[in-house]
N, C-alpha and C. Protein backbone atom coordinates (compact mmCIF):
# COMPACT_ATOMS: atom_id res chain seq x y z
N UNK A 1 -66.79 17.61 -26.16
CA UNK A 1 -67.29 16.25 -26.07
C UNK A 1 -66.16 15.28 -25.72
N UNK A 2 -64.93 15.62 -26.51
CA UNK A 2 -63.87 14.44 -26.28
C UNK A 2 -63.53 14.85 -24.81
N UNK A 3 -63.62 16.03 -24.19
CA UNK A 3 -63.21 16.04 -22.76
C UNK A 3 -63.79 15.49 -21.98
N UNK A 4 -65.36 15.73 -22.33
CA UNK A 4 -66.18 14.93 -21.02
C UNK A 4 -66.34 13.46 -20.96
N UNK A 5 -65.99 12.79 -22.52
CA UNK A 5 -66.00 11.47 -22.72
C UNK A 5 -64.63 10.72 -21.64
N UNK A 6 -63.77 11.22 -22.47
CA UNK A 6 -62.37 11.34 -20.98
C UNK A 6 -62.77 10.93 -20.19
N UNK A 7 -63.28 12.29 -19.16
CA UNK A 7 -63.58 11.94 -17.73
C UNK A 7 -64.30 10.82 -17.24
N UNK A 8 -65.38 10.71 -18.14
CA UNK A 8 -66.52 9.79 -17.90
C UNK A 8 -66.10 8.57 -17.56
N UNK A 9 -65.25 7.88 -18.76
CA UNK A 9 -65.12 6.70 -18.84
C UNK A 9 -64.09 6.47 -18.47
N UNK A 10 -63.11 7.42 -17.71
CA UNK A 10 -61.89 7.51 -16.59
C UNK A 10 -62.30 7.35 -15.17
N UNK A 11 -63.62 7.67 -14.81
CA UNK A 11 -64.00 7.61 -14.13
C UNK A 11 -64.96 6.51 -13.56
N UNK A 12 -65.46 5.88 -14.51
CA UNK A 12 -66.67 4.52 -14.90
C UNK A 12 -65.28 3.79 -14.77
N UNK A 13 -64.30 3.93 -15.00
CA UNK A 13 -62.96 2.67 -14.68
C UNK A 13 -62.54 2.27 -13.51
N UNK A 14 -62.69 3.75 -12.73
CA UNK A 14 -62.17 3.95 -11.34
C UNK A 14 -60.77 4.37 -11.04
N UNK A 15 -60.13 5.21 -12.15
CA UNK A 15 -59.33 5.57 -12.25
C UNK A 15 -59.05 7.16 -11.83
N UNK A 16 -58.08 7.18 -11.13
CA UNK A 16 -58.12 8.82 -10.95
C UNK A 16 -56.67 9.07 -11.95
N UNK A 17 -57.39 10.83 -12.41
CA UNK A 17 -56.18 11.72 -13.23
C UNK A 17 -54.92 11.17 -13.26
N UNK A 18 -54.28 10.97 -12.11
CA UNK A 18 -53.31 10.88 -11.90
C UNK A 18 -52.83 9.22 -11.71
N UNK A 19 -53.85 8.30 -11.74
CA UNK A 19 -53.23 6.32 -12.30
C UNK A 19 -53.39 6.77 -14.19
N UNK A 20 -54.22 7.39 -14.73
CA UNK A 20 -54.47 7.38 -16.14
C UNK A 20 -53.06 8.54 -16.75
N UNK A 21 -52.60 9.13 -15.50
CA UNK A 21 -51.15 9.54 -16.50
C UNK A 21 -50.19 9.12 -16.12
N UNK A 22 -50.23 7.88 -15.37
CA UNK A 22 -49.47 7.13 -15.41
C UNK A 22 -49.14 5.96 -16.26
N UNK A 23 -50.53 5.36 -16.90
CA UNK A 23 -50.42 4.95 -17.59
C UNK A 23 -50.52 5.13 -18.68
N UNK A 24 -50.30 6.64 -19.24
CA UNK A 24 -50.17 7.31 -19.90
C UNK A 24 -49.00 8.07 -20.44
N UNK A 25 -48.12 7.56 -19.12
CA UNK A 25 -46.36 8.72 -19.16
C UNK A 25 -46.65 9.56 -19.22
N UNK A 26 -47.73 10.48 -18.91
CA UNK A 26 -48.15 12.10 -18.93
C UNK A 26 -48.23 12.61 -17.57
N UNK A 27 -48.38 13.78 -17.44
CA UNK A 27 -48.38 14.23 -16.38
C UNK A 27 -50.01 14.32 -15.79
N UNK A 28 -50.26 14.33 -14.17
CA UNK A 28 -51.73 14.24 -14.04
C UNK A 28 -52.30 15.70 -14.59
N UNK A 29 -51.59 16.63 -14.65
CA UNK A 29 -52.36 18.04 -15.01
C UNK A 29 -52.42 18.53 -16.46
N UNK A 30 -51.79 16.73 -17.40
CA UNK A 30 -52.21 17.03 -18.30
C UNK A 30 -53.27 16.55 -19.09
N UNK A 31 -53.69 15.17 -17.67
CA UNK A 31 -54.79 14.80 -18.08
C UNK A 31 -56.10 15.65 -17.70
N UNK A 32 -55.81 16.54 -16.66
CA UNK A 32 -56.89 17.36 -16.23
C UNK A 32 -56.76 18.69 -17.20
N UNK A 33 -56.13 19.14 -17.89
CA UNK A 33 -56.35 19.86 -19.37
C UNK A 33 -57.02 19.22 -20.31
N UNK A 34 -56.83 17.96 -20.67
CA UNK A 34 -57.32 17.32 -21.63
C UNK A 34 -59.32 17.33 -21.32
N UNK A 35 -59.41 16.97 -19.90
CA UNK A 35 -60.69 17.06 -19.25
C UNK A 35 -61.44 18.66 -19.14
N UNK A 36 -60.12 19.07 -19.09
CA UNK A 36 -61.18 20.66 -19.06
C UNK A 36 -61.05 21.12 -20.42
N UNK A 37 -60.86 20.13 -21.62
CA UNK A 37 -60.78 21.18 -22.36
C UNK A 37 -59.93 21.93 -23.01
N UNK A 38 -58.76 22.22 -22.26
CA UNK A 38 -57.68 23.23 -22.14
C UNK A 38 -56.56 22.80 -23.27
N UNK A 39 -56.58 21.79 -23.73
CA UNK A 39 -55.56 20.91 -24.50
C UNK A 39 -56.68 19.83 -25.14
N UNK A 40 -56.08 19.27 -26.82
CA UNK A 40 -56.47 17.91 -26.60
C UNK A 40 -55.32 16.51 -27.24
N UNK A 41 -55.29 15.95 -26.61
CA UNK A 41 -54.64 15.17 -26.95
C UNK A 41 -54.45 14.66 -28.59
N UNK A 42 -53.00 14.27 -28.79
CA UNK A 42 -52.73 14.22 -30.40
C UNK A 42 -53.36 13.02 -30.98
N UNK A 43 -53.08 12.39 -32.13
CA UNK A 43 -53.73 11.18 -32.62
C UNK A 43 -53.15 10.16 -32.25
N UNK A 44 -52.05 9.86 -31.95
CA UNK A 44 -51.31 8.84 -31.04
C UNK A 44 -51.69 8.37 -29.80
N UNK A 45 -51.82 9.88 -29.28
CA UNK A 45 -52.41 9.45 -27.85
C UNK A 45 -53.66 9.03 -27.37
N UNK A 46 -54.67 9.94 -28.66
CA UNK A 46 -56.09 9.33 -28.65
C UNK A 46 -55.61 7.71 -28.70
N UNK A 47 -55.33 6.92 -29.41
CA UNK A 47 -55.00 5.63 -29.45
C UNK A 47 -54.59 4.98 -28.25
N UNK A 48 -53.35 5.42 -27.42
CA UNK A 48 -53.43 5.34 -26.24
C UNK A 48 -54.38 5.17 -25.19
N UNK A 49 -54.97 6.22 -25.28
CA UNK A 49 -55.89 6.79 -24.45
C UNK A 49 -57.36 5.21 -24.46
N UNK A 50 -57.29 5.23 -25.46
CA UNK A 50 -58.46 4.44 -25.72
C UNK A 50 -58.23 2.74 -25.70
N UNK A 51 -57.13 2.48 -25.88
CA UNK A 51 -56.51 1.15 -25.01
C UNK A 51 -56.30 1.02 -23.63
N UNK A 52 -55.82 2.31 -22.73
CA UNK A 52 -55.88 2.20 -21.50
C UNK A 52 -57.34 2.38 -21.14
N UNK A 53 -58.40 3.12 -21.67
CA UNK A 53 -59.85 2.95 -20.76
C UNK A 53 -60.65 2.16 -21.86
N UNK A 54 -59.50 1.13 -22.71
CA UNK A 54 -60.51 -0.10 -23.20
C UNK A 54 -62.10 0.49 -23.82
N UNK A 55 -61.88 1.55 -24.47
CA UNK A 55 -62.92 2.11 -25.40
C UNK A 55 -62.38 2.06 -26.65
N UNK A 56 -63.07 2.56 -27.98
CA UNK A 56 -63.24 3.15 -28.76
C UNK A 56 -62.63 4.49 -28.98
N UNK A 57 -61.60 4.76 -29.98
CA UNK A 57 -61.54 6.61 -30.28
C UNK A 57 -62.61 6.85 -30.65
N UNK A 58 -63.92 6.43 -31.44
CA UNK A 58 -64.91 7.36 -31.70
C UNK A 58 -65.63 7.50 -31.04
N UNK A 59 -65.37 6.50 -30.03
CA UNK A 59 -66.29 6.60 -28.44
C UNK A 59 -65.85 8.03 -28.20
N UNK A 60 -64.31 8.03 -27.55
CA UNK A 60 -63.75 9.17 -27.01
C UNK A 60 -63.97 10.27 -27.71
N UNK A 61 -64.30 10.50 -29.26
CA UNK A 61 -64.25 11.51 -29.89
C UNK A 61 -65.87 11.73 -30.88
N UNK A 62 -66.64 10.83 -30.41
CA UNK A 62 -68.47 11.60 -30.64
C UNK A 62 -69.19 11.21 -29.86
N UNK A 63 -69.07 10.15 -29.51
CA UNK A 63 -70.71 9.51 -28.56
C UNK A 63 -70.44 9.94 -27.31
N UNK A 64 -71.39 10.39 -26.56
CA UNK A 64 -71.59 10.84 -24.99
C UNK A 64 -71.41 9.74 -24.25
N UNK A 65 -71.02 9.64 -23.27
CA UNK A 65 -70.77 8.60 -22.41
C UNK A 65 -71.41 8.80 -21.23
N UNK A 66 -72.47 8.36 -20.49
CA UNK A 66 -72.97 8.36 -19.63
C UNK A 66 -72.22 7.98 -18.01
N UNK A 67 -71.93 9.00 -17.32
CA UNK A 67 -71.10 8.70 -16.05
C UNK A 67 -71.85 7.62 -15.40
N UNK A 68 -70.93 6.04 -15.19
CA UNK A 68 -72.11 5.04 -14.65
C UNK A 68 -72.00 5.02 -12.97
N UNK A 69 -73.16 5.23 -12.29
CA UNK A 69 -72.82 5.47 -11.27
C UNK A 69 -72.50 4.80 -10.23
N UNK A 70 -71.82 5.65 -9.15
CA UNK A 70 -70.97 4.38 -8.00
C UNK A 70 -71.67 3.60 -7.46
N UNK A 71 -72.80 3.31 -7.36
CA UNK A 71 -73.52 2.10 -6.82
C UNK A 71 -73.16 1.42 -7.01
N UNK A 72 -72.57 0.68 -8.67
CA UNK A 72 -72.37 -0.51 -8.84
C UNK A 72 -72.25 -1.14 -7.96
N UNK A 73 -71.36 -1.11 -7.04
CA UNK A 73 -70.81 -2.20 -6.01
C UNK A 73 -72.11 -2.60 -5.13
N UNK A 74 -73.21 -1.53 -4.94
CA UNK A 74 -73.72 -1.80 -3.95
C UNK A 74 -74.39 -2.82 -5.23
N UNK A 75 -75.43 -2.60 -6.42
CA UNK A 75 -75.94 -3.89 -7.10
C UNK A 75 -75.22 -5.12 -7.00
N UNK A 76 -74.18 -4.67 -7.00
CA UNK A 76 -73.44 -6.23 -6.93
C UNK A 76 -73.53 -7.05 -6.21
N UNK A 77 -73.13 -6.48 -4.71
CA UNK A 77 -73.19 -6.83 -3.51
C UNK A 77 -75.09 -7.51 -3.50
N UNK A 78 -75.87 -6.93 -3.94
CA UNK A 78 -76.59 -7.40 -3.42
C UNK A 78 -77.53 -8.28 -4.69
N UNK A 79 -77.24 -8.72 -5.81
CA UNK A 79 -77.07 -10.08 -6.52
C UNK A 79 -76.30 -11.23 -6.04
N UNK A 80 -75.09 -10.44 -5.39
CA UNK A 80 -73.91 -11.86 -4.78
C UNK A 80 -74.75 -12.37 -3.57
N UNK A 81 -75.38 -11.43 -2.83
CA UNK A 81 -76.75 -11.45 -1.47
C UNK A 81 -77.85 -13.00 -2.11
N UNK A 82 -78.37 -12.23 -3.31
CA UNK A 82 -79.14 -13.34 -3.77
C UNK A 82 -78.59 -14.88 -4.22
N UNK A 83 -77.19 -14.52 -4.98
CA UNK A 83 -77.36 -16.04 -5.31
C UNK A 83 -76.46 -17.34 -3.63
N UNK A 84 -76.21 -16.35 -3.07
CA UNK A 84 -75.55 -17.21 -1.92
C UNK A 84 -76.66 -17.43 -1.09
N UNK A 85 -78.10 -16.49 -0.75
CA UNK A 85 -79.43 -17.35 -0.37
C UNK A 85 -79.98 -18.37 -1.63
N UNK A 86 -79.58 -18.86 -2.35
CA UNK A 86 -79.84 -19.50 -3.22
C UNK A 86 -79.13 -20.54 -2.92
N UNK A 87 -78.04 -20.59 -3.13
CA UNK A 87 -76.92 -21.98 -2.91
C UNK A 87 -77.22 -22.54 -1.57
N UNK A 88 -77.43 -21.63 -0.65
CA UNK A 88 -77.63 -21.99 0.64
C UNK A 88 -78.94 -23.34 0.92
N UNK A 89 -80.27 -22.53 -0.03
CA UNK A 89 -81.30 -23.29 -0.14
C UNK A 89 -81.31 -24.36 -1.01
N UNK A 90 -80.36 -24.39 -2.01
CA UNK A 90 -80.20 -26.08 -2.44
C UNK A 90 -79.36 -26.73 -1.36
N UNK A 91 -78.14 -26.07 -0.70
CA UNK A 91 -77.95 -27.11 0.21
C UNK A 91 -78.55 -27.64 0.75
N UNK A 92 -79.26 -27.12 1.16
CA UNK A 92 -80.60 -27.11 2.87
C UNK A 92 -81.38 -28.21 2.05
N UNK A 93 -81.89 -28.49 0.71
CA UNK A 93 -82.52 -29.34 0.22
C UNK A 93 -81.73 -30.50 0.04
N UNK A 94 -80.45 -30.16 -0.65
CA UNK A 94 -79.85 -31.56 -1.20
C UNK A 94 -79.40 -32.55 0.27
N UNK A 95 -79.34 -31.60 1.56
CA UNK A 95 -79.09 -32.17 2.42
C UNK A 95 -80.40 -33.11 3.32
N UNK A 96 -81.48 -32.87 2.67
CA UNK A 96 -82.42 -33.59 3.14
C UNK A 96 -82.80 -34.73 2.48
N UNK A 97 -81.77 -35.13 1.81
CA UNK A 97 -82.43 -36.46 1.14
C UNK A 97 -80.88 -36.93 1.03
């Protein structure tokens, strides 16, 4: 669980292995042990770990984390779509009077 939480929310950051052991002072293949499993990180580093991806340790160490997916940008993009036809149409109004 603590491995796949890892990845998840290393990944929901937009971070690859190798920016998260950097900001980690670790090596990237030891964050990809930690992800497979293979190792897990000590109690220090859980702490670490969980200030650089701005979670919770009990996040990292019980609750599932749902991988959020890369669309985001496209929702975004297309709310930022809506409110700039929006601004547009109060101009178009405020400019008629």
């Amino acid at each position: 669980m603590l491995n796949e939480n890892i990845k998840a929310i290393r990944k929901s950051k937009g971070l690859t292995q190798e920016e998260l052991g950097i900001k980690l002072n670790v090596v990237r293949q030891t964050v990809s042990k930690w992800e497979k499993g293979l190792s897990v990180p000590d109690s220090e580093m859980l702490i670490s770990i969980s200030e650089v991806l701005e979670t919770s340790v009990s996040t990292l160490l019980g609750e599932t984390v749902a991988e959020s997916p890369v669309d985001n940008i496209k929702s975004i993009s297309e709310k930022l779509e809506i409110i700039n036809l929006q601004l547009s149409k109060r101009k178009e109004s405020e400019q008629k009077f």
